[in-house]
Every structure is written in structure tokens, then in C-alpha cells.
Protein backbone atom coordinates (compact mmCIF):
# COMPACT_ATOMS: atom_id res chain seq x y z
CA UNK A 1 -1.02 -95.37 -198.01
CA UNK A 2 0.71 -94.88 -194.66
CA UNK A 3 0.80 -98.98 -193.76
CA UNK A 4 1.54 -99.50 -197.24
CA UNK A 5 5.02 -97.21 -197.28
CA UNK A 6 5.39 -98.53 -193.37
CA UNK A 7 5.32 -102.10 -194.77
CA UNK A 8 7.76 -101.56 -197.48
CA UNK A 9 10.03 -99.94 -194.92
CA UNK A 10 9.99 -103.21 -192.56
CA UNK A 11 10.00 -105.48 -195.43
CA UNK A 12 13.68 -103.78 -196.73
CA UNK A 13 15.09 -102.76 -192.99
CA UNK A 14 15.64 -99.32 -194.12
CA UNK A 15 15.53 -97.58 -191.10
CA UNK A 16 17.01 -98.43 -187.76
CA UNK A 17 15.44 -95.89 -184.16
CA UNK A 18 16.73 -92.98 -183.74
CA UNK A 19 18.58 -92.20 -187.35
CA UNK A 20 18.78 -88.98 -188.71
CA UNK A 21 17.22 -89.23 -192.51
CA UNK A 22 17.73 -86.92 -195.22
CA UNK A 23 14.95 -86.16 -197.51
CA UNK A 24 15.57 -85.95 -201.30
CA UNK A 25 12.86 -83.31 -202.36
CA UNK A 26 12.92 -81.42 -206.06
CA UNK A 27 9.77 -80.11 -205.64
CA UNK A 28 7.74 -82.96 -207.46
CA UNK A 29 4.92 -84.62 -206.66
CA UNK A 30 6.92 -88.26 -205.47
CA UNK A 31 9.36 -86.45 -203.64
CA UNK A 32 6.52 -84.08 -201.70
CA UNK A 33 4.23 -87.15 -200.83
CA UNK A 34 7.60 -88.92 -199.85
CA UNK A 35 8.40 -86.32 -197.58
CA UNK A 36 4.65 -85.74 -195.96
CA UNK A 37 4.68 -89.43 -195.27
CA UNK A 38 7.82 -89.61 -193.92
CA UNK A 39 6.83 -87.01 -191.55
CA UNK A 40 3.87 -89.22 -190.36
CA UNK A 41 5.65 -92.32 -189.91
CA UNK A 42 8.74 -91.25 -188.67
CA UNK A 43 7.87 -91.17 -184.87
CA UNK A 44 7.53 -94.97 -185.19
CA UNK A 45 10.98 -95.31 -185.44
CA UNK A 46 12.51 -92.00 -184.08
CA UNK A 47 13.14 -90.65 -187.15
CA UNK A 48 15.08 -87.09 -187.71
CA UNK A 49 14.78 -85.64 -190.64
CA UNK A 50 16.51 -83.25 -192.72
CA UNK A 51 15.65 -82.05 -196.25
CA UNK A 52 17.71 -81.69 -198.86
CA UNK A 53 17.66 -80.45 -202.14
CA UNK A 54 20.02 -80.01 -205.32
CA UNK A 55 19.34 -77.24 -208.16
CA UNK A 56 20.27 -78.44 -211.33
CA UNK A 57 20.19 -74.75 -213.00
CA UNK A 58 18.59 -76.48 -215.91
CA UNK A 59 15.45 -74.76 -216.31
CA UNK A 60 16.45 -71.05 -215.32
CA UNK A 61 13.78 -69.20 -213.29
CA UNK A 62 11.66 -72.13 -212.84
CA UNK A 63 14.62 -73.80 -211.66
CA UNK A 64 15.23 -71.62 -208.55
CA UNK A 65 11.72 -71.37 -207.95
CA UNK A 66 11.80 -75.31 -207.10
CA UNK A 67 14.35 -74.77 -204.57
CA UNK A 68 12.57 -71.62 -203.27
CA UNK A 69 9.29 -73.84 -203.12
CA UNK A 70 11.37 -76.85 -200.88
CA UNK A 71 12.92 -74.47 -198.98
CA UNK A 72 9.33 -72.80 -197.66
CA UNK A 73 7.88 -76.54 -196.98
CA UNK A 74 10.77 -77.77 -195.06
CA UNK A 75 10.08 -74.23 -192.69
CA UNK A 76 6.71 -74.56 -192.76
CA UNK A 77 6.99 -77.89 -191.34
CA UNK A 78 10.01 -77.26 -189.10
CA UNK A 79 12.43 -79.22 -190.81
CA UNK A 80 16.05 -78.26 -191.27
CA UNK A 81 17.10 -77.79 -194.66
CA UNK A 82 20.29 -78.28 -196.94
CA UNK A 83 20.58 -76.79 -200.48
CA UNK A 84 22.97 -77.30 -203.46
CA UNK A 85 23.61 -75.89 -206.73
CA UNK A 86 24.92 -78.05 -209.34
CA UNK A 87 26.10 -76.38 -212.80
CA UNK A 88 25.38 -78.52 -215.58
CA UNK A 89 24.71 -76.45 -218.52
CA UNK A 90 28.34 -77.02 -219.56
CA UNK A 91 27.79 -80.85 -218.79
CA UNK A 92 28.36 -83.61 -221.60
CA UNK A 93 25.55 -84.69 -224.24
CA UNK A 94 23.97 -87.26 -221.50
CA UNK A 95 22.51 -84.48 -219.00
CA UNK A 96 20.11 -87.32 -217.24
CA UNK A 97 23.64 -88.69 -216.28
CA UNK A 98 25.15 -85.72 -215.40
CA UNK A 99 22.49 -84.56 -213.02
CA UNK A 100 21.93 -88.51 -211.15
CA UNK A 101 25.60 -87.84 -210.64
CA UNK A 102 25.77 -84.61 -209.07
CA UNK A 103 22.63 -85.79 -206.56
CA UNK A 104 24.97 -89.19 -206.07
CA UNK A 105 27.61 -86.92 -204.79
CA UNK A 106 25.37 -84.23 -203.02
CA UNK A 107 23.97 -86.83 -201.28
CA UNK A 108 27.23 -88.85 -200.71
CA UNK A 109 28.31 -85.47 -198.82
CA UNK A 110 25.77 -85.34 -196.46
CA UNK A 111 26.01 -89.40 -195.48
CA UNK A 112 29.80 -89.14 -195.43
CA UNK A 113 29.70 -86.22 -193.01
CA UNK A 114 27.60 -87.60 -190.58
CA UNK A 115 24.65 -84.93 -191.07
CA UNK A 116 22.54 -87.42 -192.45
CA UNK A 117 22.23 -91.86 -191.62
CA UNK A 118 20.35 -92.43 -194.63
CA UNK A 119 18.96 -90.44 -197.79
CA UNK A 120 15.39 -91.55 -199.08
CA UNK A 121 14.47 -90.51 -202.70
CA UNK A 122 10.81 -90.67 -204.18
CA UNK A 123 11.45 -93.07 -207.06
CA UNK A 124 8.13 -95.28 -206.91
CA UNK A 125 6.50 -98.47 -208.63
CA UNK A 126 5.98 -96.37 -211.95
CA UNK A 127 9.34 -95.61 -212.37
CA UNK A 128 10.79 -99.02 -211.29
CA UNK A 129 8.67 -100.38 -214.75
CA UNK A 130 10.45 -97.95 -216.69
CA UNK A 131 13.88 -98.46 -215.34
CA UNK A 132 13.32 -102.16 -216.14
CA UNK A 133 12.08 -101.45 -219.55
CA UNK A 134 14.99 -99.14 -220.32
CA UNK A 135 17.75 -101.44 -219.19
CA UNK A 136 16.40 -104.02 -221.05
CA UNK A 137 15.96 -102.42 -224.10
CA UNK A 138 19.78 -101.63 -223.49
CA UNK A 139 20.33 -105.40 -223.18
CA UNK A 140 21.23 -105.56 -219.23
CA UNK A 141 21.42 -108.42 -217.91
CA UNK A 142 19.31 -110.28 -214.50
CA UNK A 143 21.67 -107.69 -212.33
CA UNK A 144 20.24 -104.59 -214.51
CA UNK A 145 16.66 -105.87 -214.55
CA UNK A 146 17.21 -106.05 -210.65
CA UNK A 147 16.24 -102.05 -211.41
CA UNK A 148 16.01 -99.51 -208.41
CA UNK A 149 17.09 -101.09 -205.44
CA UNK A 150 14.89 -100.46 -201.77
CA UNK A 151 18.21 -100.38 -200.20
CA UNK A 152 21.79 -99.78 -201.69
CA UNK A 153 24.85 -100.30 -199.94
CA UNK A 154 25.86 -96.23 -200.04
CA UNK A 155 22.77 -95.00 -197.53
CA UNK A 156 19.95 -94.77 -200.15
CA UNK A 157 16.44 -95.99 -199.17
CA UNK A 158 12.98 -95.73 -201.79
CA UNK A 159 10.17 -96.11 -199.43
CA UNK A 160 7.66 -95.23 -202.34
CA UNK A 161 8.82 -98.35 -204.76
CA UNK A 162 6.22 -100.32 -204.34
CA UNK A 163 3.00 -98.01 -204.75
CA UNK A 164 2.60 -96.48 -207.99
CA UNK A 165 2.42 -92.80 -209.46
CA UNK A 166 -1.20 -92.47 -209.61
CA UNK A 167 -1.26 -93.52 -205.93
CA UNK A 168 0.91 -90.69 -205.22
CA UNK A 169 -1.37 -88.20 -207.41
CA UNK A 170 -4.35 -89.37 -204.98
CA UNK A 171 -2.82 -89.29 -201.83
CA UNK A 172 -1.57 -85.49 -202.72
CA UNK A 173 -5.20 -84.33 -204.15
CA UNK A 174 -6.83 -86.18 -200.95
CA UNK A 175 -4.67 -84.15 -198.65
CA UNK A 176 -4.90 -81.07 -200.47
CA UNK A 177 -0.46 -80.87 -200.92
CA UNK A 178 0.64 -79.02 -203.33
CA UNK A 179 3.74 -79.38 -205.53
CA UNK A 180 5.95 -78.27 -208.36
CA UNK A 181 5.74 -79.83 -211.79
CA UNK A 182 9.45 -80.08 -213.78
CA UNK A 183 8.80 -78.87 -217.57
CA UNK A 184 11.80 -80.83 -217.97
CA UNK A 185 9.77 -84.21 -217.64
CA UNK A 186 7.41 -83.52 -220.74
CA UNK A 187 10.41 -83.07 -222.96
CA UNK A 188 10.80 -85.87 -225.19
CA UNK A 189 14.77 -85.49 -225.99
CA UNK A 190 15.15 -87.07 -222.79
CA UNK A 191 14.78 -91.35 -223.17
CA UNK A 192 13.34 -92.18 -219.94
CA UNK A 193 10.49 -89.36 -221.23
CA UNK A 194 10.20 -91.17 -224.34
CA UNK A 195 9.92 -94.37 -222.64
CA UNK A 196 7.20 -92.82 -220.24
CA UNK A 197 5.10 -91.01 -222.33
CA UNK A 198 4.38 -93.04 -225.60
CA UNK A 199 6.31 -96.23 -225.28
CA UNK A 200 5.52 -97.78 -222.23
CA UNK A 201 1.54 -96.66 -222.18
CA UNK A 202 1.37 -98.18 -225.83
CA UNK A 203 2.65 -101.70 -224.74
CA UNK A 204 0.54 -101.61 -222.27
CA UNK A 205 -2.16 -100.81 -224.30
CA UNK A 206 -1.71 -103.23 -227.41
CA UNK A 207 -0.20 -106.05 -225.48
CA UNK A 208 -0.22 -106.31 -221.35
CA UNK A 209 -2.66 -103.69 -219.60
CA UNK A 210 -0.78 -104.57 -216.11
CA UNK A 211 2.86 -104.53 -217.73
CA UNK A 212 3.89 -101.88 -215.38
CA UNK A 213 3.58 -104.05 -212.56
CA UNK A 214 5.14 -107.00 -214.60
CA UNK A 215 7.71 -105.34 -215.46
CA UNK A 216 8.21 -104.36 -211.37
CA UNK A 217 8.01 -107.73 -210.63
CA UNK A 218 10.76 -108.71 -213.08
CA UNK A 219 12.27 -106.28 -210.77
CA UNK A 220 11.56 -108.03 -207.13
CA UNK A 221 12.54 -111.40 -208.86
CA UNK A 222 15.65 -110.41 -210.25
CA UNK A 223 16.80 -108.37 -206.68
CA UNK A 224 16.08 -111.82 -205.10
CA UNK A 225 18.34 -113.84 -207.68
CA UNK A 226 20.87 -111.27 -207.35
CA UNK A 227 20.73 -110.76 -203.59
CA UNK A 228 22.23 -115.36 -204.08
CA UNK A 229 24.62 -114.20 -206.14
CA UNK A 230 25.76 -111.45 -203.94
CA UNK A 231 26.79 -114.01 -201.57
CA UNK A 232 27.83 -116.79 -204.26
CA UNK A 233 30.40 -113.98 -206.05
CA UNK A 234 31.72 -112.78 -202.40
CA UNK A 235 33.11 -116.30 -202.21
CA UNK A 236 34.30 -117.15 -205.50
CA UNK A 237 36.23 -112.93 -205.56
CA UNK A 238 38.29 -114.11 -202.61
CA UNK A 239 39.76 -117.54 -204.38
CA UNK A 240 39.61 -116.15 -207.98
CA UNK A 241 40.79 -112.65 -207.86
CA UNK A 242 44.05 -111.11 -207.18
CA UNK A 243 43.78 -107.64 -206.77
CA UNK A 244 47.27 -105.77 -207.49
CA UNK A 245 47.38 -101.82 -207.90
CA UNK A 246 45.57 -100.45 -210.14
CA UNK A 247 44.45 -104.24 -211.97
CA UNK A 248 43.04 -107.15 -211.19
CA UNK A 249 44.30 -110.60 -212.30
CA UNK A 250 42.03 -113.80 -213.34
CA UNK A 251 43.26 -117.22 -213.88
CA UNK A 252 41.68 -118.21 -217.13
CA UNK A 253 41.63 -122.19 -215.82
CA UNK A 254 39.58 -121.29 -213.07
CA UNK A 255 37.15 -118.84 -214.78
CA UNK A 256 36.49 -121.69 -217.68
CA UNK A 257 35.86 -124.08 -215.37
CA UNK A 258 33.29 -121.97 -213.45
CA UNK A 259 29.50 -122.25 -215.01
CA UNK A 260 28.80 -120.04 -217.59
CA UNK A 261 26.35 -117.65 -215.00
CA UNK A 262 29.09 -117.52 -212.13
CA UNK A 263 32.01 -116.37 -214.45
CA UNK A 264 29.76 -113.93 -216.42
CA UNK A 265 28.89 -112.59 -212.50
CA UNK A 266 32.82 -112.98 -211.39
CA UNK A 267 33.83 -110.76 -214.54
CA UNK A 268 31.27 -108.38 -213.71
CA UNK A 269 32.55 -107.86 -209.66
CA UNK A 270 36.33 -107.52 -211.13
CA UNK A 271 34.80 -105.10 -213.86
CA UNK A 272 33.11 -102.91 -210.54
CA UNK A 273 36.38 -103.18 -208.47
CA UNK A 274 37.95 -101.58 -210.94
CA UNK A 275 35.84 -98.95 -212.36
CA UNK A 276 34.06 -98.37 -208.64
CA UNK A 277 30.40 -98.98 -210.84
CA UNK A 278 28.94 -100.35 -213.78
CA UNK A 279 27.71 -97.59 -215.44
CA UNK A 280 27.77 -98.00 -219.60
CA UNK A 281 28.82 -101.57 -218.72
CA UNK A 282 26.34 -104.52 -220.97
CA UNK A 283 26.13 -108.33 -221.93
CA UNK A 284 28.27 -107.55 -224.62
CA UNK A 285 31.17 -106.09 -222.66
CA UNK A 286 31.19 -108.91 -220.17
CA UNK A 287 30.82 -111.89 -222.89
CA UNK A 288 33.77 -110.00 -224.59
CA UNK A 289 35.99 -110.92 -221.44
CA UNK A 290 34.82 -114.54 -220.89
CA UNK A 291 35.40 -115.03 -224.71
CA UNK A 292 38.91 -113.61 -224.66
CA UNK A 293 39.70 -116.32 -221.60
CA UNK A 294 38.24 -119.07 -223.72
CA UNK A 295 39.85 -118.42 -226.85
CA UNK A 296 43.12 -120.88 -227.40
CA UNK A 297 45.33 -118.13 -228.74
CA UNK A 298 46.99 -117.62 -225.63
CA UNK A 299 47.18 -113.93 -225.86
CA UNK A 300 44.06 -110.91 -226.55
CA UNK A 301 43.23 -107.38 -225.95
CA UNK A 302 39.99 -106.02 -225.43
CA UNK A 303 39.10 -102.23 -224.53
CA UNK A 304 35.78 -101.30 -222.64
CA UNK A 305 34.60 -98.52 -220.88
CA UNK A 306 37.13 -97.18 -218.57
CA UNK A 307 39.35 -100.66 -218.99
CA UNK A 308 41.72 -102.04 -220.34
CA UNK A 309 41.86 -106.08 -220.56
CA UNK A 310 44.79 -108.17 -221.65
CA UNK A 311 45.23 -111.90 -221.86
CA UNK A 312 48.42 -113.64 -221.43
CA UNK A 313 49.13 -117.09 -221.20
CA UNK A 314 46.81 -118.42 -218.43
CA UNK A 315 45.67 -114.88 -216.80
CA UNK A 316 43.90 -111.91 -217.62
CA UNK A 317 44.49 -108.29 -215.87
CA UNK A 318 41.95 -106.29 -215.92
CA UNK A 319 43.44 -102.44 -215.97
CA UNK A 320 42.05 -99.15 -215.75
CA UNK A 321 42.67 -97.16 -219.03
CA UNK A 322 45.63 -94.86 -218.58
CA UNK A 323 45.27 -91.25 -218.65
CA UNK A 324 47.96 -91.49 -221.81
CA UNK A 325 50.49 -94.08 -222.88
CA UNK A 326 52.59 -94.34 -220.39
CA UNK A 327 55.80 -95.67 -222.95
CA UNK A 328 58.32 -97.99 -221.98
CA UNK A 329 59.63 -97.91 -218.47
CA UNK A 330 63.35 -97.39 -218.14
CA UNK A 331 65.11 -97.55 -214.40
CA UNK A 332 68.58 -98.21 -213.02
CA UNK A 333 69.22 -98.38 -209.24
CA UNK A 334 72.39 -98.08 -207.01
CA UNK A 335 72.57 -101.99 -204.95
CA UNK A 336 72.91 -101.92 -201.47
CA UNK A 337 74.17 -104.82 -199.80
CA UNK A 338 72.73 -105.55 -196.87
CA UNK A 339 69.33 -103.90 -198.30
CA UNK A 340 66.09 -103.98 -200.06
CA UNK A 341 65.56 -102.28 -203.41
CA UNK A 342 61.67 -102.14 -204.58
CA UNK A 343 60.81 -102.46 -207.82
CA UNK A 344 59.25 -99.49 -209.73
CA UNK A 345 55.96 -99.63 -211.61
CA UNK A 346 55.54 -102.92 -209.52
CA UNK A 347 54.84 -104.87 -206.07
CA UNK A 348 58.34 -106.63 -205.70
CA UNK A 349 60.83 -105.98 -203.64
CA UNK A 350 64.22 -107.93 -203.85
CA UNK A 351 66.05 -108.51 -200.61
CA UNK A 352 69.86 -108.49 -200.75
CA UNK A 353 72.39 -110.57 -197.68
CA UNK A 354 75.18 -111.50 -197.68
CA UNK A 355 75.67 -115.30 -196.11
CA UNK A 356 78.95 -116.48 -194.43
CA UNK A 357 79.25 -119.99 -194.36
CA UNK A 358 81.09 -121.85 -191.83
CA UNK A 359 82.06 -125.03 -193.28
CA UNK A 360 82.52 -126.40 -197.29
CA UNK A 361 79.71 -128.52 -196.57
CA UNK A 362 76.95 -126.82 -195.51
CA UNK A 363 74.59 -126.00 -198.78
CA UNK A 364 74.22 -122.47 -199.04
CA UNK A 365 70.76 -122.56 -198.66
CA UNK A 366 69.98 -124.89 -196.18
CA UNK A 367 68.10 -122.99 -193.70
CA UNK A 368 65.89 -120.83 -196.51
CA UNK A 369 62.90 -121.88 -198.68
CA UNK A 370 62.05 -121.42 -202.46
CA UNK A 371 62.26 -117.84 -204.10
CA UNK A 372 65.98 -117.31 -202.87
CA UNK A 373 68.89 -117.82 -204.74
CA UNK A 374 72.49 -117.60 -204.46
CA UNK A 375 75.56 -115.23 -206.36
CA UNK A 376 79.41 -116.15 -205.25
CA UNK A 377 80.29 -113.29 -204.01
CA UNK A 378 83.97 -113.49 -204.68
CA UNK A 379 83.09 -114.19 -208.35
CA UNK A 380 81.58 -110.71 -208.91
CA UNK A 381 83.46 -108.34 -210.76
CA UNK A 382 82.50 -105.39 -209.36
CA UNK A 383 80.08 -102.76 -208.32
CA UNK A 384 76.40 -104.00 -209.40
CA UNK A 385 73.42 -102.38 -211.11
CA UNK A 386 69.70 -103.52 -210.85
CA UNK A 387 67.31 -102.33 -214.01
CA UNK A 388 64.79 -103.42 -215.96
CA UNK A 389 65.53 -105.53 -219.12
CA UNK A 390 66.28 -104.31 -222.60
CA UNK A 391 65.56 -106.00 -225.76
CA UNK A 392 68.50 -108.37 -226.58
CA UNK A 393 69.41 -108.96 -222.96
CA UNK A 394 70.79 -112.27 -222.51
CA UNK A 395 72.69 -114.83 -220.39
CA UNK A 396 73.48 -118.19 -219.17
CA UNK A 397 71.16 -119.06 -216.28
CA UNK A 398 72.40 -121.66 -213.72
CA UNK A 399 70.99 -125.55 -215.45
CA UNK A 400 70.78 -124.01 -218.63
CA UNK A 401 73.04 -125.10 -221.44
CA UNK A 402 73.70 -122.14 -223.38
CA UNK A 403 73.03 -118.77 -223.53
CA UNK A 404 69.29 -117.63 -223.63
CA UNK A 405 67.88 -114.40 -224.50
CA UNK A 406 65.42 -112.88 -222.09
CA UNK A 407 62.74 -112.62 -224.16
CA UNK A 408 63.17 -116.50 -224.73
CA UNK A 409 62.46 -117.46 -221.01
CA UNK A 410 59.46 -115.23 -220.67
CA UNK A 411 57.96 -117.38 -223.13
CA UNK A 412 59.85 -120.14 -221.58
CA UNK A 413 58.27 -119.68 -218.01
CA UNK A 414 54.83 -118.25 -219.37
CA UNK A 415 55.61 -114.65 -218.15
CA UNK A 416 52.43 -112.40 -218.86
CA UNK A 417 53.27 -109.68 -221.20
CA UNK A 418 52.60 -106.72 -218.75
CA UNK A 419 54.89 -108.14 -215.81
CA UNK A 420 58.06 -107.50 -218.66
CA UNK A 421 58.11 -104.26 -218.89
CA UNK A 422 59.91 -103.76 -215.33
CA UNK A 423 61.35 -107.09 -214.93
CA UNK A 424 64.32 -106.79 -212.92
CA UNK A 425 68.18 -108.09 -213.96
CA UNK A 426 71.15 -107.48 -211.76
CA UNK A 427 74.26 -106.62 -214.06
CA UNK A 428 77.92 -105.34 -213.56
CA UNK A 429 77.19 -102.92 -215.96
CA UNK A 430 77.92 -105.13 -218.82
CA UNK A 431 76.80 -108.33 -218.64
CA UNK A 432 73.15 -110.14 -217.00
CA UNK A 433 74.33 -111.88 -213.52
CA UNK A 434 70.97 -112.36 -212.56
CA UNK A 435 67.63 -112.18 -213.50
CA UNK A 436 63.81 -112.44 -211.48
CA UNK A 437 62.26 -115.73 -211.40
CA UNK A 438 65.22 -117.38 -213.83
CA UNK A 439 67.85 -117.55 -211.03
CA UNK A 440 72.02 -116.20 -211.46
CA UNK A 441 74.09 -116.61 -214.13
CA UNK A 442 76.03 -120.07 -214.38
CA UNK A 443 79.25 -118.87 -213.87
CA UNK A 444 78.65 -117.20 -210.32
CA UNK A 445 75.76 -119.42 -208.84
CA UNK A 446 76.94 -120.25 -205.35
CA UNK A 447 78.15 -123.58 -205.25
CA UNK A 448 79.44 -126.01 -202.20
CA UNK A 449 82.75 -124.19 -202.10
CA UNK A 450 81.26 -120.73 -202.06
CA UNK A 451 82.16 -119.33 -198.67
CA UNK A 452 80.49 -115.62 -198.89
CA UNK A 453 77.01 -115.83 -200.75
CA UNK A 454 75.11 -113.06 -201.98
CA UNK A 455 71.91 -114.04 -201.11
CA UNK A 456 68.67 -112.86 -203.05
CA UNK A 457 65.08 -113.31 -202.14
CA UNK A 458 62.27 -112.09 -204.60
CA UNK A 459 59.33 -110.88 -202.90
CA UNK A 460 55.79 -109.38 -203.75
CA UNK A 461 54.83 -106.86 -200.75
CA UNK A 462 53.81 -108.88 -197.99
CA UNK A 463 54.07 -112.45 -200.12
CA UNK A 464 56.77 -114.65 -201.56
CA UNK A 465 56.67 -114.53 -205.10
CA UNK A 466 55.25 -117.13 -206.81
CA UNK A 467 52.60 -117.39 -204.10
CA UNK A 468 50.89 -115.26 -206.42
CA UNK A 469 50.65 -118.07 -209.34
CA UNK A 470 50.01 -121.36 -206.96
CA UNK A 471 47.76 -123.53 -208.94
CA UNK A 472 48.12 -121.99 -212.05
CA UNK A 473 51.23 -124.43 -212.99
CA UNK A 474 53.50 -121.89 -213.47
């Protein structure tokens, strides 16, 4: 048993010499051989270790008497000890979630104050089939059958996954440990139970006698296929998604041109960046996004779990769902001149200059690049405003024949239906002199006989921009 747990550790890197480990322990049988054996092995790699333990408060009396129970071992083999209580009787219908997430953050604690390198847990083979079993009977796809992982990327480590629960039993009889059993696991309102108990042993029985090692096997081949992906997906994120506050934008060219299995993947990592996990996340949800970006309607809205996806033109944003609806934005800001005035509710900032030009022939702009335009300043009729558009907004932009409303050129210049709500215009109060990405008003676009030119640059923090929409053929 020993080698066996010793391999696994080499095999996953999961401890480097001299780290300080913390020890998961509820009192169970995984968690007490996990803990034994840890104590055995850990001189081969200077281990410290440190148990720790959360009470749930779900089962009353018996529940403290777990904690009481780890709390004597850890003395009795001279370990230090941490305790937490968690309070989850008020908890949501889904307690199984609500108590993995107050361990996630117990043990999230400990790793992020220093007090603990790593945190190894007792899940083993046995419950690797069942998490496999369960995510696919929830339709996951190759990431969820990827199950329990040895490692994660947070600190957590499962030297037990790949022996099984009746190898734990023995080792625990043979050595004479003793340990607490959780009512709790017998109950059959729980799915994982339900899965353990009857349907798991009866598939096994009527159709695969060694399915729980299939099914762990799915496991190790779908961790391997993911662990390619991993690297494939780290590419493709950095050429194919924009990250912005609080969204995420995705060309829909580029994701439809991608093979079906690397935009599925690509969804999924904008999906995590935004939600921070995949929890309640499925096929469906994720073939619901590369659908909307295939469809030739041009514009869509789909809801998930915690998001909020919208397809405009050629891009989708992926949002977090607000709080509430946050209504239509309304701002008007003062203009300084020399200054810069940023945006709300957005990443642009618009730089303001004034330009004095030293001879009728030099072009206003000749020493500047794309994204800045010009305003004859002598042509302005007085103090100036800058605030977001308003239905029925309109003006004559410099090239354009006639007067155009607003809303026209958005659809004009294939402007994405959340980047209107704060789109700036500069007015005198009355009238439109200029407006983002559609340039001044005819009748005061600097010209060769301008001598003082107002000059404004549109800018996304740190970017010009249109930088933003290169390649897209906007």
C-alpha cells in the first residue's frame, strides 16, 4: 500500500522536499488511512504536516464528535491541528454543494496564508468511478469525465486515487486504525449515495463486474486528452479572446472557422474566465453558444448560469449576469481642452489638443496616425458637451451626403449593440459636432485653411481604438 500511494505521488509530482502539507481528515475511513500513510511516507520527501478539519454541523452530536475524534489523532500523533465550523443548515436545497464549497474555501485559507503548501484529501479509485458515472449521467463532456484530478492548479493533491475503497478498509483492519463512520453517507437523498449504493454495484453486476475501474480509466484517459487541450486552448485564448471588464468578446469568424472540438473547448475557457469555474455548466450550455455564433441572423441572446451572452454582428460578449437591470446609462461631462475625458461604463478615453498650424499647407494631420480626427476650432460655437447618444440623435458626418441618424451608422459600421449604450457625441448643447468612430460634423471638419484644430484621438486604455476589431473587417 505504501509504494503504491508513493508511486502515485511521483507519477503526479505532488509534492516537492521540504513542503508543509495539510491533511484533509473528517474522521472517515479514506481520510484516516490517508493521513497514517502520509505520516509514513512523508520523511521521503520532508514532509510537514498539519491536519485540518471542517465541521459541517450537519449531523448534530455526531457531528462534533468527528471533530473531537480528529482532533485526539492529530495529538496523539503529534501533529498540529486546524479546525473549522461551517454552518450549513440554513444552506440552499444542494447541501453536497454547499459543504464541497465551504472545504474549497477552508482549505483555500490555509494555502493562501502560507500555513499550508499543499492540501491532500482522501478521495480514492472508488470514488473517481462514481464521479465519472455521475457527470456523465449529467451529460459532461471529455473535460467532466476527466473526474477528480491528482493535482489541481489551487494546491489540492489525492494521493489515494488510484487504490480503491476496499483497499483502504484492509489496510485500516490490518493495522488495527480506527475511524468514524458519517451516517450521512447511507442516506439515500443524497445522489452520489444513490449512485454508490444501488446504481453503480447493479451495473456492475448485470453488465461489467470491473466497471469501477473502467469507469477510472475513462478518467486517466480523459485527464490525458485534456491535459493537450490545456496547452492547445492557452494558445488559441490569447489570439481569440479579448477580455474587457467584466466580458469577454469572441469573433464569430474565427470561432466558426476553428474545428468543432477546439471552439466547443475555447467557449468553455471564456465561460471559466468569467464565472471563475464551471460548476452547473453542460454540453448543452456550451453548444448553445457555438450555435448562436453560427446562426446567420446576425444578432442572439442566450442566458446560462451566471452569464449573460449576446451576439452582434460578427462578435459575441460573454457577460456576467447583473445583480439587476442596470437601465439605460445617461452622462454629460464638462470638456476640457487640453485634457482627457474617460468614458463611463466603458474602456475609452478621448484625448482633446488643440493644434496650431504654421502654414495653409501643411494637412492638419500630417504627423498623427488613424483614430484622430480634426474640429475647426474657430467654427465652434461655443462651450462643448460630451454625452452619450439619445435616440433621434443625428448629423452630417464629414463624406457623408446628408444627414444620418445615429442609430443608422451603428448599423452602418456594424456597431455591437452593447458598445451603444455609452457611445460618446460631442455637442454644443444643441446640435451633434462629433461623434466616436464616425468622425466631426461636415461643417467644422478641419480643412487646409484651418489654422487652430481641435484635435481628437479615440482611445481604449492602453490601445488605439480599432486595434480592438483588426481582422474582423470592421
Amino acid at each position: 500500500m505504501l509504494d503504491r500511494i508513493a508511486q502515485t505521488i511521483v507519477r503526479y509530482r505532488m509534492f516537492e522536499s521540504g513542503q508543509k502539507v495539510g491533511v484533509a481528515v473528517s474522521g472517515g475511513a479514506d481520510s484516516v488511512c490517508l493521513l497514517h500513510l502520509l505520516r509514513e511516507l512523508g520523511p521521503r520527501w520532508g514532509l510537514r504536516l498539519h491536519v485540518l478539519h471542517l465541521n459541517h454541523r450537519l449531523r448534530g452530536a455526531e457531528s462534533d464528535e468527528d471533530a473531537a475524534f480528529v482532533r485526539r489523532l492529530a495529538e496523539e500523533l503529534g501533529l498540529p491541528f486546524t479546525g473549522r465550523e461551517a454552518d450549513l443548515v440554513s444552506a440552499s436545497d444542494n447541501l453536497e454543494e454547499a459543504a464541497r464549497e465551504a472545504r474549497l474555501a477552508f482549505f483555500g485559507e490555509m494555502l493562501a496564508s502560507g500555513q499550508v503548501d499543499r492540501v491532500a484529501t482522501g478521495h480514492t479509485r472508488s470514488d473517481q468511478a462514481e464521479t465519472v458515472l455521475f457527470r456523465f449521467l449529467r451529460g459532461a463532456g471529455s473535460a467532466g469525465l476527466a473526474g477528480i484530478r491528482p493535482v489541481t492548479s489551487d494546491g489540492l493533491v489525492r494521493p489515494l486515487l488510484e487504490v480503491d475503497r476496499t483497499d483502504v478498509a484492509e489496510f485500516l483492519r490490518r493495522q488495527a486504525i480506527s475511524w468514524r463512520d458519517d451516517s450521512s453517507n447511507l442516506s439515500l437523498e443524497f445522489a452520489r449515495n444513490r449512485i454508490r449504493h444501488h446504481l453503480l454495484p447493479q451495473l456492475a453486476r448485470e453488465w461489467n463486474p470491473a466497471l469501477p475501474q473502467t469507469l477510472a480509466q475513462t478518467a486517466d484517459w480523459a485527464l490525458a486528452e485534456e491535459s493537450y487541450w490545456e496547452a492547445e486552448i492557452n494558445r488559441l485564448e490569447e489570439t481569440c479572446l479579448i477580455a474587457e471588464s467584466g466580458h469577454i468578446l469572441l469573433n464569430v469568424d474565427n470561432l466558426n472557422k476553428l474545428p468543432v472540438a477546439a471552439a466547443r473547448r475555447l467557449v468553455r475557457r471564456a465561460m471559466e474566465r468569467l464565472r471563475g469555474d464551471l460548476r452547473r455548466i453542460d454540453f448543452s450550455h456550451v453548444a448553445a453558444i457555438v450555435k448562436l455564433a453560427a446562426t446567420q441572423e446576425g444578432h442572439g441572446r442566450v442566458q446560462l448560469p451566471g452569464l449573460d451572452i449576446l451576439r452582434s454582428f460578427e462578435w459575441l460578449r460573454l457577460s456576467r449576469l447583473p445583480a439587476e437591470n442596470p437601465g439605460r446609462p445617461d452622462y454629460r461631462l464638462g470638456v476640457p481642452i487640453p485634457g482627457i475625458l474617460r468614458i463611463p461604463g466603458t474602456e475609452l478615453e478621448i484625448y482633446l489638443e488643440l493644434v496650431e498650424k504654421k502654414d495653409r499647407s501643411e494637412p492638419w494631420n500630417s504627423v498623427y496616425n488613424g483614430g484622430i480626427v480634426g474640429i475647426d476650432w474657430c467654427r465652434l460655437p461655443g462651450s462643448l458637451v460630451m454625452r452619450n447618444w439619445r435616440p433621434g440623435d443625428q448629423y452630417q458626418p464629414r463624406g457623408s451626403a446628408s444627414a444620418q441618424k445615429i442609430k443608422t451608422l451603428f448599423q452602418q459600421f456594424r456597431v455591437p449593440l452593447w458598445e451603444r449604450r455609452y457611445w460618446p457625441v460631442l455637442t454644443d448643447g444643441v446640435s451633434v459636432l462629433w461623434a466616436l468612430r464616425f468622425g466631426p460634423a461636415a461643417e467644422i471638419a478641419a480643412g487646409p485653411e484651418s489654422r487652430t484644430v481641435l484635435k481628437i484621438r479615440e482611445m481604449r486604455i492602453g490601445r488605439e481604438y480599432a486595434s480592438v476589431y483588426e481582422g474582423s473587417g470592421r
